[in-house]
N, C-alpha and C. Protein backbone atom coordinates (compact mmCIF):
# COMPACT_ATOMS: atom_id res chain seq x y z
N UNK A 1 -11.52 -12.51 -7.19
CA UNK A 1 -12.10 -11.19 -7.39
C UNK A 1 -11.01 -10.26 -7.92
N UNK A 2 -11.37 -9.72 -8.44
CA UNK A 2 -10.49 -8.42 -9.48
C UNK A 2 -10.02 -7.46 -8.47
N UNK A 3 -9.20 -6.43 -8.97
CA UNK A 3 -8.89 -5.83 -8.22
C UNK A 3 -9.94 -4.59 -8.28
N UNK A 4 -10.43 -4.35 -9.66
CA UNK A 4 -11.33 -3.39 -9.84
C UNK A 4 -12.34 -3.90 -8.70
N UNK A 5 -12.97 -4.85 -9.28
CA UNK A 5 -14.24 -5.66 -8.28
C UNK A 5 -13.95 -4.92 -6.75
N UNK A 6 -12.91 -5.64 -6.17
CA UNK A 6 -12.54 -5.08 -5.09
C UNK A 6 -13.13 -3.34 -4.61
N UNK A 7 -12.30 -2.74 -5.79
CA UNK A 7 -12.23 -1.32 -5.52
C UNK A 7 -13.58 -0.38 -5.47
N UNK A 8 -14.47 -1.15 -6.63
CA UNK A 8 -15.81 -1.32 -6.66
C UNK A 8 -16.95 -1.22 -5.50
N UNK A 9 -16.59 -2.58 -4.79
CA UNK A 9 -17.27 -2.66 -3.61
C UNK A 9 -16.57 -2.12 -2.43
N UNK A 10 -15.63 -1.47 -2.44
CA UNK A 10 -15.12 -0.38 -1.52
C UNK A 10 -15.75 0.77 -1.20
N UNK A 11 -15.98 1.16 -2.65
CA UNK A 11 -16.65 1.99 -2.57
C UNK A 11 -17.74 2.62 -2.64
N UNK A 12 -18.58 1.39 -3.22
CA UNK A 12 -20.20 1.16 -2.59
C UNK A 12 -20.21 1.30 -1.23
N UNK A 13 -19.48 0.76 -0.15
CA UNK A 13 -19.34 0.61 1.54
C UNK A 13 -19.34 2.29 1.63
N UNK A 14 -18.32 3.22 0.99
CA UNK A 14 -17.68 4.54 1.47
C UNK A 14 -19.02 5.15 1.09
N UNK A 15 -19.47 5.01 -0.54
CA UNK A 15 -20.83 5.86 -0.46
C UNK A 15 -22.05 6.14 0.42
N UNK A 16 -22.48 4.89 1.35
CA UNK A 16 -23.46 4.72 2.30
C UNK A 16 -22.47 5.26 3.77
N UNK A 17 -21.32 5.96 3.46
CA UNK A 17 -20.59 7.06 4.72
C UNK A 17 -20.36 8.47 4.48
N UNK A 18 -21.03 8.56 3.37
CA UNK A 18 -20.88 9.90 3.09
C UNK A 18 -21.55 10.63 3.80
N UNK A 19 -20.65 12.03 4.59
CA UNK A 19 -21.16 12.72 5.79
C UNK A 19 -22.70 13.39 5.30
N UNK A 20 -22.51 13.93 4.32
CA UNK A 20 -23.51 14.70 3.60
C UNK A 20 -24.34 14.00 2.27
N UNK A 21 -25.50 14.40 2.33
CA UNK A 21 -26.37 13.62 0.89
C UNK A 21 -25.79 14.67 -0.05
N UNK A 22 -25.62 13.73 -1.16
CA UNK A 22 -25.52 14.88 -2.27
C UNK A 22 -26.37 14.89 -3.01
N UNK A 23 -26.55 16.09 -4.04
CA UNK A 23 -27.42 16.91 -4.63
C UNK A 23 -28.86 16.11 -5.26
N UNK A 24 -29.63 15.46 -5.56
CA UNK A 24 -30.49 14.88 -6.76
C UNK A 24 -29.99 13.95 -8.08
N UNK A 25 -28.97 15.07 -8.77
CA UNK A 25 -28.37 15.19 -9.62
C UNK A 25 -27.15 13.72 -9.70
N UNK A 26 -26.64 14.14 -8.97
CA UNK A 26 -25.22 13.15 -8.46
C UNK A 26 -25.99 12.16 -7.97
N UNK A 27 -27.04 11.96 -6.95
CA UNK A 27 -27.57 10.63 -6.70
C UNK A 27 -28.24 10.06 -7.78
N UNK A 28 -28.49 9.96 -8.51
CA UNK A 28 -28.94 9.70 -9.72
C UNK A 28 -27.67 9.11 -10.45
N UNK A 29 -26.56 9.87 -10.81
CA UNK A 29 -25.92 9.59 -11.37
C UNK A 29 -24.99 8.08 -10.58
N UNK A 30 -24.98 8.27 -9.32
CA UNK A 30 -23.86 7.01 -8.62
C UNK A 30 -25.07 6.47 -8.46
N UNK A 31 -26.13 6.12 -8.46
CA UNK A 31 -27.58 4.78 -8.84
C UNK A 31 -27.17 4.16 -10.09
N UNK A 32 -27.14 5.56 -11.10
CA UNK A 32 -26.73 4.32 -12.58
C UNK A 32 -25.80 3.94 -12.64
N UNK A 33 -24.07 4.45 -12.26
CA UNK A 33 -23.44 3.99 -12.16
C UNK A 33 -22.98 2.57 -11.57
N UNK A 34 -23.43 2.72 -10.51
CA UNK A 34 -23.88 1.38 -9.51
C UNK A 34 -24.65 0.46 -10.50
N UNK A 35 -25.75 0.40 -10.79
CA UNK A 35 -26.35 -0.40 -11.57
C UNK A 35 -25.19 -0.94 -12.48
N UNK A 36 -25.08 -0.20 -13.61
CA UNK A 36 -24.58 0.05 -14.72
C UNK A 36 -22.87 -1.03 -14.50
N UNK A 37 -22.57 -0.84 -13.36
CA UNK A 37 -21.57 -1.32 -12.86
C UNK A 37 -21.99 -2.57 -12.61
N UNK A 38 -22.60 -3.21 -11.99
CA UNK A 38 -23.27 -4.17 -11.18
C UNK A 38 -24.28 -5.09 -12.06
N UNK A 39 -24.57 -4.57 -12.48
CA UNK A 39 -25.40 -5.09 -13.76
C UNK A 39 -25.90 -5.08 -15.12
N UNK A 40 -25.18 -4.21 -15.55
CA UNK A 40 -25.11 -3.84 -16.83
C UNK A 40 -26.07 -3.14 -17.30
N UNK A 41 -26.38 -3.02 -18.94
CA UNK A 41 -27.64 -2.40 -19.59
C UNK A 41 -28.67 -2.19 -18.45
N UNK A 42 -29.53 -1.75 -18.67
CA UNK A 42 -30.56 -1.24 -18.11
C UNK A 42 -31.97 -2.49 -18.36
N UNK A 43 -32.84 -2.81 -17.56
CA UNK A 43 -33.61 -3.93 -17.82
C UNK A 43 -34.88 -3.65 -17.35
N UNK A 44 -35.83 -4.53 -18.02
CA UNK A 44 -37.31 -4.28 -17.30
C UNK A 44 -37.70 -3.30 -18.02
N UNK A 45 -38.96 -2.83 -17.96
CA UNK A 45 -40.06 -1.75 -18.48
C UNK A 45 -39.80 -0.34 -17.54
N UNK A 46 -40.09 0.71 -18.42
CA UNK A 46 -40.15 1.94 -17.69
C UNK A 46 -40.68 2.44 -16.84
N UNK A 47 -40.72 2.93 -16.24
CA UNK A 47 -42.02 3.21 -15.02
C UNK A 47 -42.92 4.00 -15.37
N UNK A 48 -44.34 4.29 -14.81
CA UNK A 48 -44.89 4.70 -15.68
C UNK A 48 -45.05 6.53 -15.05
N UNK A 49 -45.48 6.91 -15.74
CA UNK A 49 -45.45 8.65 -15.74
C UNK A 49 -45.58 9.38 -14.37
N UNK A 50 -46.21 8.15 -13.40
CA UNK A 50 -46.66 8.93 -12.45
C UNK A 50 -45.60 8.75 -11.16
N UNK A 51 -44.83 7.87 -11.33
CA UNK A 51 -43.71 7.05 -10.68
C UNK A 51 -42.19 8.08 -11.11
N UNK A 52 -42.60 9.29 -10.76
CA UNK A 52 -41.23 10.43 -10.73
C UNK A 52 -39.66 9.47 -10.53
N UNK A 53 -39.83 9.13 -9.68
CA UNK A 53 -38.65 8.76 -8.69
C UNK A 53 -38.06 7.23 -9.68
N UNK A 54 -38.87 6.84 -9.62
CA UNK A 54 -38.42 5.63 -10.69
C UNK A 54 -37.85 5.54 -12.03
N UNK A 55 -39.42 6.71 -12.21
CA UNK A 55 -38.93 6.93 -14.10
C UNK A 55 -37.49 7.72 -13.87
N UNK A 56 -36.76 8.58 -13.34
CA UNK A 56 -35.63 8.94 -13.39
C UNK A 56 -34.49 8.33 -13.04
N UNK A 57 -34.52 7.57 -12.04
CA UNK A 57 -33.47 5.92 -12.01
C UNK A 57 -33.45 5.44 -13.11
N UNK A 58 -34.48 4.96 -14.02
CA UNK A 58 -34.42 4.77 -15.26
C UNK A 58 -33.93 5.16 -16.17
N UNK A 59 -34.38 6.42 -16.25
CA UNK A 59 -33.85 6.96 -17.82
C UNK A 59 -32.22 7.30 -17.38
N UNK A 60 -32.11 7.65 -16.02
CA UNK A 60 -30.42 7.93 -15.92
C UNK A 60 -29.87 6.29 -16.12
N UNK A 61 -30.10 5.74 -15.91
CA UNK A 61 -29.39 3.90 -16.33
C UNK A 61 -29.48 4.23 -17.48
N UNK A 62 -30.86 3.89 -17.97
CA UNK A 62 -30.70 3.87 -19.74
C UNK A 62 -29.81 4.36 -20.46
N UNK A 63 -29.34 5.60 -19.79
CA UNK A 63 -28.96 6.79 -20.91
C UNK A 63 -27.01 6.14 -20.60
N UNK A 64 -26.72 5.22 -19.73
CA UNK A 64 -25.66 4.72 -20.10
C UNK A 64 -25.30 3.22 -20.67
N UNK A 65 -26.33 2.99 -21.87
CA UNK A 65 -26.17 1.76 -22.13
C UNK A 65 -25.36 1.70 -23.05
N UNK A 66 -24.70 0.57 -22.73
CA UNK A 66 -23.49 0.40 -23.96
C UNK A 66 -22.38 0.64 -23.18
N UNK A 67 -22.33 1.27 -21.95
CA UNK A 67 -21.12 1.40 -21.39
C UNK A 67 -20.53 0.33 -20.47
N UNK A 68 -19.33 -0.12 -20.60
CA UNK A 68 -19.05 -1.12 -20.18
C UNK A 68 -19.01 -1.35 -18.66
N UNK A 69 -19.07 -2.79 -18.13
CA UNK A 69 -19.08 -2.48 -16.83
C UNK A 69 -17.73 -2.34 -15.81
N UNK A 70 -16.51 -2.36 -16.48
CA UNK A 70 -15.87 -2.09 -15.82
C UNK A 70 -15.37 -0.82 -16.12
N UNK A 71 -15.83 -0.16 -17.08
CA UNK A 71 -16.04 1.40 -17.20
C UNK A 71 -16.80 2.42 -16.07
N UNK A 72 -18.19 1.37 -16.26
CA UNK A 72 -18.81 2.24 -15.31
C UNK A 72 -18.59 2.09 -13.18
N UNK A 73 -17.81 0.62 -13.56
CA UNK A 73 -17.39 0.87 -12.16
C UNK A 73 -16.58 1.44 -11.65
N UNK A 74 -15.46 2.20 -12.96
CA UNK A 74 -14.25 2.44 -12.28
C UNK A 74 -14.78 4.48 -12.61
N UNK A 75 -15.99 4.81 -12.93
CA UNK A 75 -16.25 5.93 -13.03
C UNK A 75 -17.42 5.98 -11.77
N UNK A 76 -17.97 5.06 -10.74
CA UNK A 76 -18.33 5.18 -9.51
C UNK A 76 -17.64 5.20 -8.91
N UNK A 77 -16.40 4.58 -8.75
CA UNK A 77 -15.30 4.62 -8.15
C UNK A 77 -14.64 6.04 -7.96
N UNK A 78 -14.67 6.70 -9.18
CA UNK A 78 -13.71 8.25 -8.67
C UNK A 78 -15.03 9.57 -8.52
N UNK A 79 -15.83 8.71 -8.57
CA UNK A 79 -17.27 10.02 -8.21
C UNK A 79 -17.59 9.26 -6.93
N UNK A 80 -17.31 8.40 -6.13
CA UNK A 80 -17.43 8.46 -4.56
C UNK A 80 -15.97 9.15 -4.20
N UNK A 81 -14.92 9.03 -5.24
CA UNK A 81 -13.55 9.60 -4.51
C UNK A 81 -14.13 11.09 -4.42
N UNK A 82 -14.49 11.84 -5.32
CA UNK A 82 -14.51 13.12 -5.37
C UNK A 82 -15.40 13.86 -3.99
N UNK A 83 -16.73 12.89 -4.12
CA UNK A 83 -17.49 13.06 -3.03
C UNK A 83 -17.02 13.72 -1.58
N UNK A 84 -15.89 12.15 -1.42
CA UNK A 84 -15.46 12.06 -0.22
C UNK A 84 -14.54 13.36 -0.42
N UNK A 85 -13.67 13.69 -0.87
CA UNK A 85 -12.64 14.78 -1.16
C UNK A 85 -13.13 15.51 -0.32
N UNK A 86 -14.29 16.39 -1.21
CA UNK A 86 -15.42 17.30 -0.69
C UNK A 86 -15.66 17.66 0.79
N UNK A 87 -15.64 16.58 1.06
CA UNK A 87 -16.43 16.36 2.53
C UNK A 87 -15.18 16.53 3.50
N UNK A 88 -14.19 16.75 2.82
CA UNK A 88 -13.43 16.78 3.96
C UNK A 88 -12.36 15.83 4.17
């Protein structure tokens, strides 16, 4: 395992300790990241119109395709650092 890998799933563990939920916005964003990290491009069909919560997991993945995955893990990586900062 990489060291990124490592650092990766570190901080998947730290995100599910975060004292406080954060905003909509930011959860959205460390979902695609996570994905995006974890599994790359974005996959499967869209959700459909009435499925709020889904269709926006979605289109926030989508909207980082092409980005690599050890890009996007090492940019979950310093948006759980910042999180945690935050918190104290």
């Amino acid at each position: 395992m990489s060291d990124l890998q490592a650092r990766f799933e570190q901080a998947v563990v730290e995100s599910k300790q975060l004292t406080s939920k954060p905003d909509n916005n930011t959860l959205l964003q460390i979902y695609s990241l996570f994905k995006q990290g974890s599994t790359g491009d974005v996959q499967g069909d869209r959700p459909g119109m009435m499925d709020f919560v889904g269709r926006a997991k979605y289109d926030a993945w989508a909207a980082l395709k092409g980005k690599g995955q050890a890009e996007a893990q090492q940019a979950y990586i310093d948006l759980i650092a910042s999180l945690k900062a935050r918190q104290g």
